[in-house]
Structures are given as structure tokens and as C-alpha cells.
PDB file of N, CA and C in Angstrom:
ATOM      1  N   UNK A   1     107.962  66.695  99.946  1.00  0.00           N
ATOM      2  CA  UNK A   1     107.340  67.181 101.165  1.00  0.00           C
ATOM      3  C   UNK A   1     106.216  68.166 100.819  1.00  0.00           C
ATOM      4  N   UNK A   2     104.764  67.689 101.426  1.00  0.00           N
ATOM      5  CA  UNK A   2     103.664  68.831 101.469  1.00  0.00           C
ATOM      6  C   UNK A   2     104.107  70.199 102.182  1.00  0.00           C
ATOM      7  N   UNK A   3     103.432  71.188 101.308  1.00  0.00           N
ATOM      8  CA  UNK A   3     103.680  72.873 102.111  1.00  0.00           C
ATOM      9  C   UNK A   3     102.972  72.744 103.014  1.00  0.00           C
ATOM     10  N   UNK A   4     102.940  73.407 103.625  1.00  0.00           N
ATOM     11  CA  UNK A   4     101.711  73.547 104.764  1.00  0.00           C
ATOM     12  C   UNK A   4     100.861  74.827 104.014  1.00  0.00           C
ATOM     13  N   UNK A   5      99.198  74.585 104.552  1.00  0.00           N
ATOM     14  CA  UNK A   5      98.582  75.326 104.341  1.00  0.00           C
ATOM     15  C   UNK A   5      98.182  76.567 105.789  1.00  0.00           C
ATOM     16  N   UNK A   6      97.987  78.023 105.253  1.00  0.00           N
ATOM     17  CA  UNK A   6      97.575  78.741 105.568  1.00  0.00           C
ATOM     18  C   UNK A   6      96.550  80.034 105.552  1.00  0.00           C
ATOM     19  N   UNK A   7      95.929  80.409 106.571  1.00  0.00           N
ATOM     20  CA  UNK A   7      94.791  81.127 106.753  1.00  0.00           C
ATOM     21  C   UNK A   7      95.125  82.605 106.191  1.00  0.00           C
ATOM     22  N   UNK A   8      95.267  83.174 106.111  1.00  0.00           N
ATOM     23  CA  UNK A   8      95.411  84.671 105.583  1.00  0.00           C
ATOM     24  C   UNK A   8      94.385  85.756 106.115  1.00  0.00           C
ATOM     25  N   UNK A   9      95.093  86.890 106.497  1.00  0.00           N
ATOM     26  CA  UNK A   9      93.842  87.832 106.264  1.00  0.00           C
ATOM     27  C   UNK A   9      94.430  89.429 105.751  1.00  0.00           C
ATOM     28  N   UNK A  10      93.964  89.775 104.617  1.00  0.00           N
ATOM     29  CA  UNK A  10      94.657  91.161 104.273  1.00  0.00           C
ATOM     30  C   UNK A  10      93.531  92.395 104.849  1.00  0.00           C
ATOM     31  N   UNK A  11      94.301  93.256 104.947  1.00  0.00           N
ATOM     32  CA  UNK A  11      93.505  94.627 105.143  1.00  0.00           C
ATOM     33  C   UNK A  11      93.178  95.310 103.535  1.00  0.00           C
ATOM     34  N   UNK A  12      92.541  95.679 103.273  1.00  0.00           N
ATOM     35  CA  UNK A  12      92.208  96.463 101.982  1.00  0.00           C
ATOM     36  C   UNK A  12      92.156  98.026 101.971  1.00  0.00           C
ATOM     37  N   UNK A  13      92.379  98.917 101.087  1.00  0.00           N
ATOM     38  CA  UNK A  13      92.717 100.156 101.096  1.00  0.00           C
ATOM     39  C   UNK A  13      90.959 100.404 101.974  1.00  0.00           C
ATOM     40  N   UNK A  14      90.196 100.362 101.429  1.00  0.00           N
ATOM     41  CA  UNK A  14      88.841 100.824 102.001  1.00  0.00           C
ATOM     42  C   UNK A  14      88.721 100.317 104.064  1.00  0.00           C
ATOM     43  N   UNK A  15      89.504  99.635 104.565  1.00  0.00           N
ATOM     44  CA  UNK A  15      89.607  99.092 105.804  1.00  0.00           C
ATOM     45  C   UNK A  15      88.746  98.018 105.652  1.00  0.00           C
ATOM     46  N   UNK A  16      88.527  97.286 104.413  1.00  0.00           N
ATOM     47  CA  UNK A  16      87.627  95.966 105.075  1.00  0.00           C
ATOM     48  C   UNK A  16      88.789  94.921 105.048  1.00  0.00           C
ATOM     49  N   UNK A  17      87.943  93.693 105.323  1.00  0.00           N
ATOM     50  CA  UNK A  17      89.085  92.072 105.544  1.00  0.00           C
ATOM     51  C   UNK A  17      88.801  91.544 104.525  1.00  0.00           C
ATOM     52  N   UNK A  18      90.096  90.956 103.962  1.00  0.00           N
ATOM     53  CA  UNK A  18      89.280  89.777 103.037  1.00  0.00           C
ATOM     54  C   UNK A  18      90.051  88.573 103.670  1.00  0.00           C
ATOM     55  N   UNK A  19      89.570  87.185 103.732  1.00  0.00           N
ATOM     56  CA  UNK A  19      90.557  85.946 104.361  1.00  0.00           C
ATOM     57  C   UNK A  19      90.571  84.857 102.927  1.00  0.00           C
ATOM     58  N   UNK A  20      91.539  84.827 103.140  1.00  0.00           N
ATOM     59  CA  UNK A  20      91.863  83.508 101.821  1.00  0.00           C
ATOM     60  C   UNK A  20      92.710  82.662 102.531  1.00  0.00           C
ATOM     61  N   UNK A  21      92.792  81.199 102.199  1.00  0.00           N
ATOM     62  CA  UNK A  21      93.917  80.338 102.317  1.00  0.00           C
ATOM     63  C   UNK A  21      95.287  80.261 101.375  1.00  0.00           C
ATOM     64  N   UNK A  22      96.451  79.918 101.507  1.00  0.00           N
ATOM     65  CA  UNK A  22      97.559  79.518 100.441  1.00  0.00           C
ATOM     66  C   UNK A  22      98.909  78.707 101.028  1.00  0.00           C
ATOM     67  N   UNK A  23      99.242  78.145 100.390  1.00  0.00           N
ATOM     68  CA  UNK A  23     100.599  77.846 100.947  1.00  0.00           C
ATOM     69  C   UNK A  23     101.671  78.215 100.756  1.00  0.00           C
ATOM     70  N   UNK A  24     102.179  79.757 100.686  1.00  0.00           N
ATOM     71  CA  UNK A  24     102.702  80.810 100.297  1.00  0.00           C
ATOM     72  C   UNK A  24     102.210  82.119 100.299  1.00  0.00           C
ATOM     73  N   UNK A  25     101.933  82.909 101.636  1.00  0.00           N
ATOM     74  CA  UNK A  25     101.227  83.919 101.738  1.00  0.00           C
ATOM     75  C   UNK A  25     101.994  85.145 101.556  1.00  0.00           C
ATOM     76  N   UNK A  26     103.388  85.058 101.229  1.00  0.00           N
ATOM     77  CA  UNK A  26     103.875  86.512 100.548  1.00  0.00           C
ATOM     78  C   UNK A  26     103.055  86.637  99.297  1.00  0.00           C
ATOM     79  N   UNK A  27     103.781  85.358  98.673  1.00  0.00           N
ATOM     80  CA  UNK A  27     103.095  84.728  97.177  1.00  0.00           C
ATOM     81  C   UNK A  27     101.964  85.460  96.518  1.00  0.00           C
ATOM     82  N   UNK A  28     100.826  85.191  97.532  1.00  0.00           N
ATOM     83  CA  UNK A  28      99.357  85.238  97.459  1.00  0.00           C
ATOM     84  C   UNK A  28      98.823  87.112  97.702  1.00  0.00           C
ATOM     85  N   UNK A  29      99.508  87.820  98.676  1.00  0.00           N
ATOM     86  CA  UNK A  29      99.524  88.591  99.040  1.00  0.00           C
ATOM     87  C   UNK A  29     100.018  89.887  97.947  1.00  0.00           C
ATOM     88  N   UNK A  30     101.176  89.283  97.498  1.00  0.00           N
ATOM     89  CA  UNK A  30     101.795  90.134  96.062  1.00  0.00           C
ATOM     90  C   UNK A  30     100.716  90.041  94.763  1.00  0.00           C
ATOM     91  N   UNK A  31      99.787  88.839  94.648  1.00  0.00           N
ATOM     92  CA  UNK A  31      99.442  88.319  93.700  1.00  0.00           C
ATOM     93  C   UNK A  31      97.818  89.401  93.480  1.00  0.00           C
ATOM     94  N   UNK A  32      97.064  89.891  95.085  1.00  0.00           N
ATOM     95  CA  UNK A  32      96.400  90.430  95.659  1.00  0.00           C
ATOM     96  C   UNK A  32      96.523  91.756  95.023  1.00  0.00           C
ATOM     97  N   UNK A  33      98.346  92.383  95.265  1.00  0.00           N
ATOM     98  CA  UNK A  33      98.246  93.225  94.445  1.00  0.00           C
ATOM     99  C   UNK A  33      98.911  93.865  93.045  1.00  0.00           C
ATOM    100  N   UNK A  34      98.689  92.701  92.435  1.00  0.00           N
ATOM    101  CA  UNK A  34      99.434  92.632  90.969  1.00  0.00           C
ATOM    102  C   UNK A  34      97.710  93.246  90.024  1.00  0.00           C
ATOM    103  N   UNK A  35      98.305  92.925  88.823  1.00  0.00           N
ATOM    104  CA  UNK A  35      97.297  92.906  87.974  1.00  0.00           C
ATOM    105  C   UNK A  35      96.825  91.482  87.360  1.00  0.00           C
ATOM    106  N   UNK A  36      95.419  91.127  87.615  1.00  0.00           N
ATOM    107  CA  UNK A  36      94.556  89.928  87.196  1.00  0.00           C
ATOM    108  C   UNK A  36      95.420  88.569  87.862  1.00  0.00           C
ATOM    109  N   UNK A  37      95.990  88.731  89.130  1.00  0.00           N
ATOM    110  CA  UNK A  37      95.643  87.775  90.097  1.00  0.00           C
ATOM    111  C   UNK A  37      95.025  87.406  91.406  1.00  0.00           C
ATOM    112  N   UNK A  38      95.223  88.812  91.811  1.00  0.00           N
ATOM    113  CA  UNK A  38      93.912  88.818  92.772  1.00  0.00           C
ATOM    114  C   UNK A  38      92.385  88.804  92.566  1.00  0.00           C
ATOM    115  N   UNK A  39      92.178  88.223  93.995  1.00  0.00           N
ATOM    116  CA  UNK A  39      90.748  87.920  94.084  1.00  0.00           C
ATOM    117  C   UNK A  39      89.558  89.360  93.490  1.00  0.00           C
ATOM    118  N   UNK A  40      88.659  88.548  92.975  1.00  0.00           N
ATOM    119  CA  UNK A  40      87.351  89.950  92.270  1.00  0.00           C
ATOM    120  C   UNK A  40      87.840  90.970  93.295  1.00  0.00           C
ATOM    121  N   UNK A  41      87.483  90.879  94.522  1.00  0.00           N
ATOM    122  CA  UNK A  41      87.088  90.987  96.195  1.00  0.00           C
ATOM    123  C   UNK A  41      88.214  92.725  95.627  1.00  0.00           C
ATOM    124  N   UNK A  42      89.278  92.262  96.058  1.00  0.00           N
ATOM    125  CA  UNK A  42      90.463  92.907  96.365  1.00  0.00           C
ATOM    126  C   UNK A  42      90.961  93.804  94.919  1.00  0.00           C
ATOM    127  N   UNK A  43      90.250  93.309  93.824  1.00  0.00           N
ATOM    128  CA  UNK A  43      91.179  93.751  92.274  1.00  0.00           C
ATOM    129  C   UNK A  43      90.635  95.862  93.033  1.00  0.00           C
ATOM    130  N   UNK A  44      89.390  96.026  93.146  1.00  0.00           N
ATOM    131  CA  UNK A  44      88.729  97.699  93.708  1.00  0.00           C
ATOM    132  C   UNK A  44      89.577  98.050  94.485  1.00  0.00           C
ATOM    133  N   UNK A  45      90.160  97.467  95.658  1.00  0.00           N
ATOM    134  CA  UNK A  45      90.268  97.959  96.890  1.00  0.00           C
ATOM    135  C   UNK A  45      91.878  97.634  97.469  1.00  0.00           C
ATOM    136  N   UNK A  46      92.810  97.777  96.162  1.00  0.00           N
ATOM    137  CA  UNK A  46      94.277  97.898  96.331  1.00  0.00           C
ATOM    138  C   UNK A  46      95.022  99.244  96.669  1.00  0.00           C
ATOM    139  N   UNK A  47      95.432  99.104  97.380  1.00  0.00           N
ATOM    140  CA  UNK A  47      96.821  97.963  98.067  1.00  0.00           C
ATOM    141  C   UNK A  47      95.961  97.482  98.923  1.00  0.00           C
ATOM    142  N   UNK A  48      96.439  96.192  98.811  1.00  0.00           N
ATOM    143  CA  UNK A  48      95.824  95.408 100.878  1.00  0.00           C
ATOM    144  C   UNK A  48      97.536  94.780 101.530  1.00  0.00           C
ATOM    145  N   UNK A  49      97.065  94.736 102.431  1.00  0.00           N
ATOM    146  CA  UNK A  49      98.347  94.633 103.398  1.00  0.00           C
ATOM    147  C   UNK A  49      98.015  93.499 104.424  1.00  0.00           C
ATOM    148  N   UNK A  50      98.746  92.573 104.573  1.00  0.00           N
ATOM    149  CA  UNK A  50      99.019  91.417 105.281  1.00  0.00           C
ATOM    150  C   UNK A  50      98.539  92.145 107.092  1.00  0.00           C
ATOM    151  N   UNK A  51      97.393  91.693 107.490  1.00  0.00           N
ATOM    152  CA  UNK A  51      97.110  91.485 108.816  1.00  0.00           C
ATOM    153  C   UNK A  51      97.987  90.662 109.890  1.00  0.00           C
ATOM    154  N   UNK A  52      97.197  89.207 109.171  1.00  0.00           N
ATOM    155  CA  UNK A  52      97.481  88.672 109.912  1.00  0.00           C
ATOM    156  C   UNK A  52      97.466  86.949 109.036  1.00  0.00           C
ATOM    157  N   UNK A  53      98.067  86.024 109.682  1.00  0.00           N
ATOM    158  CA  UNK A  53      98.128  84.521 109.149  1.00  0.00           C
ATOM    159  C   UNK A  53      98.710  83.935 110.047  1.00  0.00           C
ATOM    160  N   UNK A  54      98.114  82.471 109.965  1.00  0.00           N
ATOM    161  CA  UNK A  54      98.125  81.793 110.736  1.00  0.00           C
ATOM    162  C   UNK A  54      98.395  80.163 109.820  1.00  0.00           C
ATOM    163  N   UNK A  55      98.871  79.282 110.626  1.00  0.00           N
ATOM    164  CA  UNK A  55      99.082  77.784 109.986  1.00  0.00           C
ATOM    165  C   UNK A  55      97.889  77.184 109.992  1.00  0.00           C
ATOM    166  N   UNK A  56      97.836  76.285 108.953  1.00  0.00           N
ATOM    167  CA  UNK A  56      96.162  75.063 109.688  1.00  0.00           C
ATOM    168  C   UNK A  56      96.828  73.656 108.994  1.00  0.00           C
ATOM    169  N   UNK A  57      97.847  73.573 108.605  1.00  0.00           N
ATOM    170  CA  UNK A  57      98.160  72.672 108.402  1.00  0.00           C
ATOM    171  C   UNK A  57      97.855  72.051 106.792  1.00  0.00           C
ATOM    172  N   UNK A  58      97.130  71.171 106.558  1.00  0.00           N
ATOM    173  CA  UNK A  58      95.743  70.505 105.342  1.00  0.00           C
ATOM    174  C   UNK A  58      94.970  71.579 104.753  1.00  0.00           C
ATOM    175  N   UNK A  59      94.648  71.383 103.229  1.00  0.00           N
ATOM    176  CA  UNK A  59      94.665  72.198 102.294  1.00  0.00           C
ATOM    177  C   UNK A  59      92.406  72.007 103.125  1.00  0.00           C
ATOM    178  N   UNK A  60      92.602  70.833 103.999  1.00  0.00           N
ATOM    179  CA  UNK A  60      90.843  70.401 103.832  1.00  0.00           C
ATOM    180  C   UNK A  60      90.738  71.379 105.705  1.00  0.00           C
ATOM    181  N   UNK A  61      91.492  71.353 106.863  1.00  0.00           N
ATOM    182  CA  UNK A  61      91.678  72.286 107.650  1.00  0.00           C
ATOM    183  C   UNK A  61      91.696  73.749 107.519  1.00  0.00           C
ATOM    184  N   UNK A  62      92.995  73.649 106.225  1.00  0.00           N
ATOM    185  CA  UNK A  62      92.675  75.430 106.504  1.00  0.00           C
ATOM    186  C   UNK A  62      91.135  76.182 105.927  1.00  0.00           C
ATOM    187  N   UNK A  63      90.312  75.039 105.044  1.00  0.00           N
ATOM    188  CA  UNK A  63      88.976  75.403 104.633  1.00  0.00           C
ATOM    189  C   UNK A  63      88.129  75.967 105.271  1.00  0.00           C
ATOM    190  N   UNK A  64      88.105  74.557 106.763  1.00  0.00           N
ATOM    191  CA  UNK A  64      87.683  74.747 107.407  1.00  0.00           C
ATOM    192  C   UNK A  64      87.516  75.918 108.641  1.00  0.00           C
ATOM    193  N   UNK A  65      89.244  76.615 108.699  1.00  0.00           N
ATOM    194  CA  UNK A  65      89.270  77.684 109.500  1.00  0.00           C
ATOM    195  C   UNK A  65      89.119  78.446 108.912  1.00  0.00           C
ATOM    196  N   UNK A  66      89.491  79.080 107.340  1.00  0.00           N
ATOM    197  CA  UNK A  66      88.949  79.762 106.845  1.00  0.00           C
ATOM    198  C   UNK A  66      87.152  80.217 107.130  1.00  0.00           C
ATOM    199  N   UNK A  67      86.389  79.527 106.867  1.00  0.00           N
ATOM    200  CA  UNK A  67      84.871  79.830 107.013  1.00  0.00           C
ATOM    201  C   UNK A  67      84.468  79.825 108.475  1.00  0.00           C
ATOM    202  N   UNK A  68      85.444  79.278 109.323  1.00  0.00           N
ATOM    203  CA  UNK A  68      85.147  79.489 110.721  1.00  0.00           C
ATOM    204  C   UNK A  68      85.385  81.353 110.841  1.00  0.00           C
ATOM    205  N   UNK A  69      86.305  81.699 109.920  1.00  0.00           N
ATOM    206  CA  UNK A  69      86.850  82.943 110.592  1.00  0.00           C
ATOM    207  C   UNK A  69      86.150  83.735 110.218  1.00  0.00           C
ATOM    208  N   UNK A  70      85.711  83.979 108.586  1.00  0.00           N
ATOM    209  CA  UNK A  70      84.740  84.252 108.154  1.00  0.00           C
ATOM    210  C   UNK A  70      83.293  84.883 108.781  1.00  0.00           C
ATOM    211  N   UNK A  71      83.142  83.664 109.346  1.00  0.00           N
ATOM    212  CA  UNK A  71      81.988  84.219 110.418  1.00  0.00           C
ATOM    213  C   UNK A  71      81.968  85.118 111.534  1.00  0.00           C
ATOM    214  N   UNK A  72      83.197  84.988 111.809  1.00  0.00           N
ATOM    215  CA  UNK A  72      83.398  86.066 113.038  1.00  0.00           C
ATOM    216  C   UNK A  72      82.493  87.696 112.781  1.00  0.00           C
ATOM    217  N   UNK A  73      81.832  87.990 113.694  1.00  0.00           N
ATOM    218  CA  UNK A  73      82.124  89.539 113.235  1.00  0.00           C
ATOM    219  C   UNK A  73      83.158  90.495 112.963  1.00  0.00           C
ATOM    220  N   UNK A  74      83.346  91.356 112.598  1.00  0.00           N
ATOM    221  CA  UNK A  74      84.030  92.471 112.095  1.00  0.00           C
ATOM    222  C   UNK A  74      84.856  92.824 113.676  1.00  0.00           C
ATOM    223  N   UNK A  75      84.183  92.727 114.612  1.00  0.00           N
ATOM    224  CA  UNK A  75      84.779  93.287 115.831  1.00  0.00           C
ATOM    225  C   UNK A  75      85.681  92.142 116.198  1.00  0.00           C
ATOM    226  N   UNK A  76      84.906  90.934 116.355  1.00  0.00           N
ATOM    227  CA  UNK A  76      85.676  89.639 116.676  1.00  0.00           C
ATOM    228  C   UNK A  76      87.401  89.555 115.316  1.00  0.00           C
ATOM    229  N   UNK A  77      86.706  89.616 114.537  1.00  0.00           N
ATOM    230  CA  UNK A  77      87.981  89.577 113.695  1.00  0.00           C
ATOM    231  C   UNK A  77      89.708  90.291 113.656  1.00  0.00           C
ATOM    232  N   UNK A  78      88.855  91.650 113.704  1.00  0.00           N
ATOM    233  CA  UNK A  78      89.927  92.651 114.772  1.00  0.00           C
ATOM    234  C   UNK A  78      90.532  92.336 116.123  1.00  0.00           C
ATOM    235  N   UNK A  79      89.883  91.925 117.083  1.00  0.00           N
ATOM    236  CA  UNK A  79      89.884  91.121 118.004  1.00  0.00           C
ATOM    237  C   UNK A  79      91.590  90.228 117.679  1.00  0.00           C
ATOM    238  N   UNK A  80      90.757  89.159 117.089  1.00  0.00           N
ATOM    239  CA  UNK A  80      91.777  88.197 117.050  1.00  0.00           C
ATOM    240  C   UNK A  80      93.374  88.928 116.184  1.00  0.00           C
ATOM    241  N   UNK A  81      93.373  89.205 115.515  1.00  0.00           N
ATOM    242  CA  UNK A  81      94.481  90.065 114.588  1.00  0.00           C
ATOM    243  C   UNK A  81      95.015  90.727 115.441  1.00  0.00           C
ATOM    244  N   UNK A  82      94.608  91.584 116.671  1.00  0.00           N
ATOM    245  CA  UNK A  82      95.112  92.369 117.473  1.00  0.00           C
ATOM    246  C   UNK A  82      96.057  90.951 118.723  1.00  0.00           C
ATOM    247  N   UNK A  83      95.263  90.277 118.829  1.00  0.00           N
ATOM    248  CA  UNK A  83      95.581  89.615 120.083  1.00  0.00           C
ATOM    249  C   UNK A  83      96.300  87.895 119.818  1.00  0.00           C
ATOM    250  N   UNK A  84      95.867  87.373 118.271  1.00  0.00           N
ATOM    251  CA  UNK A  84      96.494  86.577 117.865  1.00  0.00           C
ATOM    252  C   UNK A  84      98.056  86.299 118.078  1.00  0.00           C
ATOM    253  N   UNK A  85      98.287  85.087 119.120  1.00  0.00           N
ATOM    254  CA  UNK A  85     100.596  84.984 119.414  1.00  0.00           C
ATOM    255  C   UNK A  85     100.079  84.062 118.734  1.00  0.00           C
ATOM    256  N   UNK A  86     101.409  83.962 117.954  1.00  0.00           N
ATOM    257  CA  UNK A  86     102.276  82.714 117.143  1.00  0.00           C
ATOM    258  C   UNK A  86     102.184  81.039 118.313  1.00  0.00           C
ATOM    259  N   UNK A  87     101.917  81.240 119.174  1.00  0.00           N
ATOM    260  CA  UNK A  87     102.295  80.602 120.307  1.00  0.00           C
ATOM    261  C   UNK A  87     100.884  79.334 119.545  1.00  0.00           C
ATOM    262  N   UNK A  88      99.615  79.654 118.926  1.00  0.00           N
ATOM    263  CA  UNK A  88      98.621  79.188 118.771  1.00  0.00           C
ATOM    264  C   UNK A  88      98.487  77.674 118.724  1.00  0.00           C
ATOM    265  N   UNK A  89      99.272  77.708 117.556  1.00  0.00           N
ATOM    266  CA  UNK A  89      99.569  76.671 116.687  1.00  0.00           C
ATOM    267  C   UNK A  89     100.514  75.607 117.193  1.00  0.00           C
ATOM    268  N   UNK A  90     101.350  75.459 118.626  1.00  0.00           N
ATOM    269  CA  UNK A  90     102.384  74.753 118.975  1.00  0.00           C
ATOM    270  C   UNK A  90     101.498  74.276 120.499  1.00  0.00           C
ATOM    271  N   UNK A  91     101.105  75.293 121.203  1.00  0.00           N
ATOM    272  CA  UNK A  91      99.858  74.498 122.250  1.00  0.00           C
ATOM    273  C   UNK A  91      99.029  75.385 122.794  1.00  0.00           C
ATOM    274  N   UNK A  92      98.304  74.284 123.256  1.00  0.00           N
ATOM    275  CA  UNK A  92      97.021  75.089 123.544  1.00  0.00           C
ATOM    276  C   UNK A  92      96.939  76.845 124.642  1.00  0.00           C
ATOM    277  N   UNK A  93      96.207  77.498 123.914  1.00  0.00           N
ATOM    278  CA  UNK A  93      96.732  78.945 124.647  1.00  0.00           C
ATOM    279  C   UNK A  93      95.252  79.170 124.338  1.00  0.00           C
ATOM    280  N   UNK A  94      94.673  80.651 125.337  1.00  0.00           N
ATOM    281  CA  UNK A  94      93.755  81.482 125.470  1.00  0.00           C
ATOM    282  C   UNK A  94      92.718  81.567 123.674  1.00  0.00           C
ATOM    283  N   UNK A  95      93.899  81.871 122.946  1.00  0.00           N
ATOM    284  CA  UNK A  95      93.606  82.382 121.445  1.00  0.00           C
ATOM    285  C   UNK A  95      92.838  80.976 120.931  1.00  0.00           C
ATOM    286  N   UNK A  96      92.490  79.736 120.996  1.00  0.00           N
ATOM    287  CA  UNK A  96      92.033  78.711 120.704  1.00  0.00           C
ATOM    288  C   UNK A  96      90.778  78.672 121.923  1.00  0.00           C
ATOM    289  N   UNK A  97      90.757  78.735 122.890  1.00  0.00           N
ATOM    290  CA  UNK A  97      89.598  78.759 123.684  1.00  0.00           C
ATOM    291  C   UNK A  97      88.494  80.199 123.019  1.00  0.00           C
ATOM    292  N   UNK A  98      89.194  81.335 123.335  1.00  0.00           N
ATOM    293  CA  UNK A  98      88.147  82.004 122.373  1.00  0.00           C
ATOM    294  C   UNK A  98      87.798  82.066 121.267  1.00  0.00           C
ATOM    295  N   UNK A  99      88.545  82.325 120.643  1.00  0.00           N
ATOM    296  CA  UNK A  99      88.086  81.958 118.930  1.00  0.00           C
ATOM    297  C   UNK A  99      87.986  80.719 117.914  1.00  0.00           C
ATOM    298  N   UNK A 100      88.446  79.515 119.131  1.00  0.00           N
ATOM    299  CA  UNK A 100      87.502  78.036 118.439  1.00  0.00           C
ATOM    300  C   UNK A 100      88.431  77.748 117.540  1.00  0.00           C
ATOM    301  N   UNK A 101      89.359  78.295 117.054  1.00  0.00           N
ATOM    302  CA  UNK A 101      90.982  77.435 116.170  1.00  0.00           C
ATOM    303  C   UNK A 101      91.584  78.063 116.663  1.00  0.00           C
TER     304      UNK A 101
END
């Protein structure tokens, strides 16, 4: 059986975002703050702490929401993390009309 893939977003000691995909986001998240497995991004700006994540299913989907999210602004991003339900991903709700996944 395929894992499912997911969106990620950590907070970083400095308050910025970083978003990565994995299919294991404790995993990825611990790895963030180990030594020489986290991303360049994050190795400066440890501890980061799990925001927020979400499902996308496909390793070629969550790509895609990844760089969708990406784009968001900084306000929009907060936004969604604040207001993001679990509910997303099972049917259609508010959180998919505004923020487009």
C-alpha cells in the first residue's frame, strides 16, 4: 500500500514558514531538527515547529499544492494555518473555495 503524501508547513525560530512535502511529517519535522537532515532553509533557523499539514494525496498533487501554497502571501499563509479544519480533505468546505486546495 502507497503512503499518502503530505503538505507541511513548519514555523522557524526567526517566525518565518518553510513548506515541504513528505509522507511522514513527524519523520520530516524531527529530521528539520536533527543535524544534516534538514532542509539548507531551516539547518540557521532551529527549532521549527509543526504549523500546520494537510493530505494531497500523490507524491505529483502534493507538488502541486505545495507551490500553490508557496505563493500565498505571508498574510494569506497565516490565514490559512489559523483557519485551516481537517474537514478539507473529506468535502468540499469554505477552506478550498478560498485558498484554491
Amino acid at each position: 500500500m502507497k503512503k499518502a503524501w503530505w503538505v507541511y508547513v513548519v514555523e522557524c525560530s526567526d517566525g518565518s514558514l518553510y513548506t515541504g512535502i513528505s509522507t511522514d511529517v513527524s519523520r520530516r519535522v524531527k529530521d528539520h531538527n536533527s543535524d544534516g537532515r534538514g532542509a539548507k532553509y531551516t539547518r540557521p533557523r532551529r527549532p521549527v515547529k509543526l504549523a500546520t499539514s494537510f493530505p494531497a494525496g500523490t507524491r505529483s498533487r502534493a507538488l502541486k499544492q505545495e507551490a500553490l501554497f508557496k505563493k500565498l502571501s505571508r498574510k494569506r499563509k497565516l490565514q490559512f494555518i489559523k483557519d485551516y479544519c481537517g474537514a478539507c480533505r473529506s468535502e468540499l468546505c469554505d477552506c478550498q473555495q478560498v485558498f484554491g486546495f
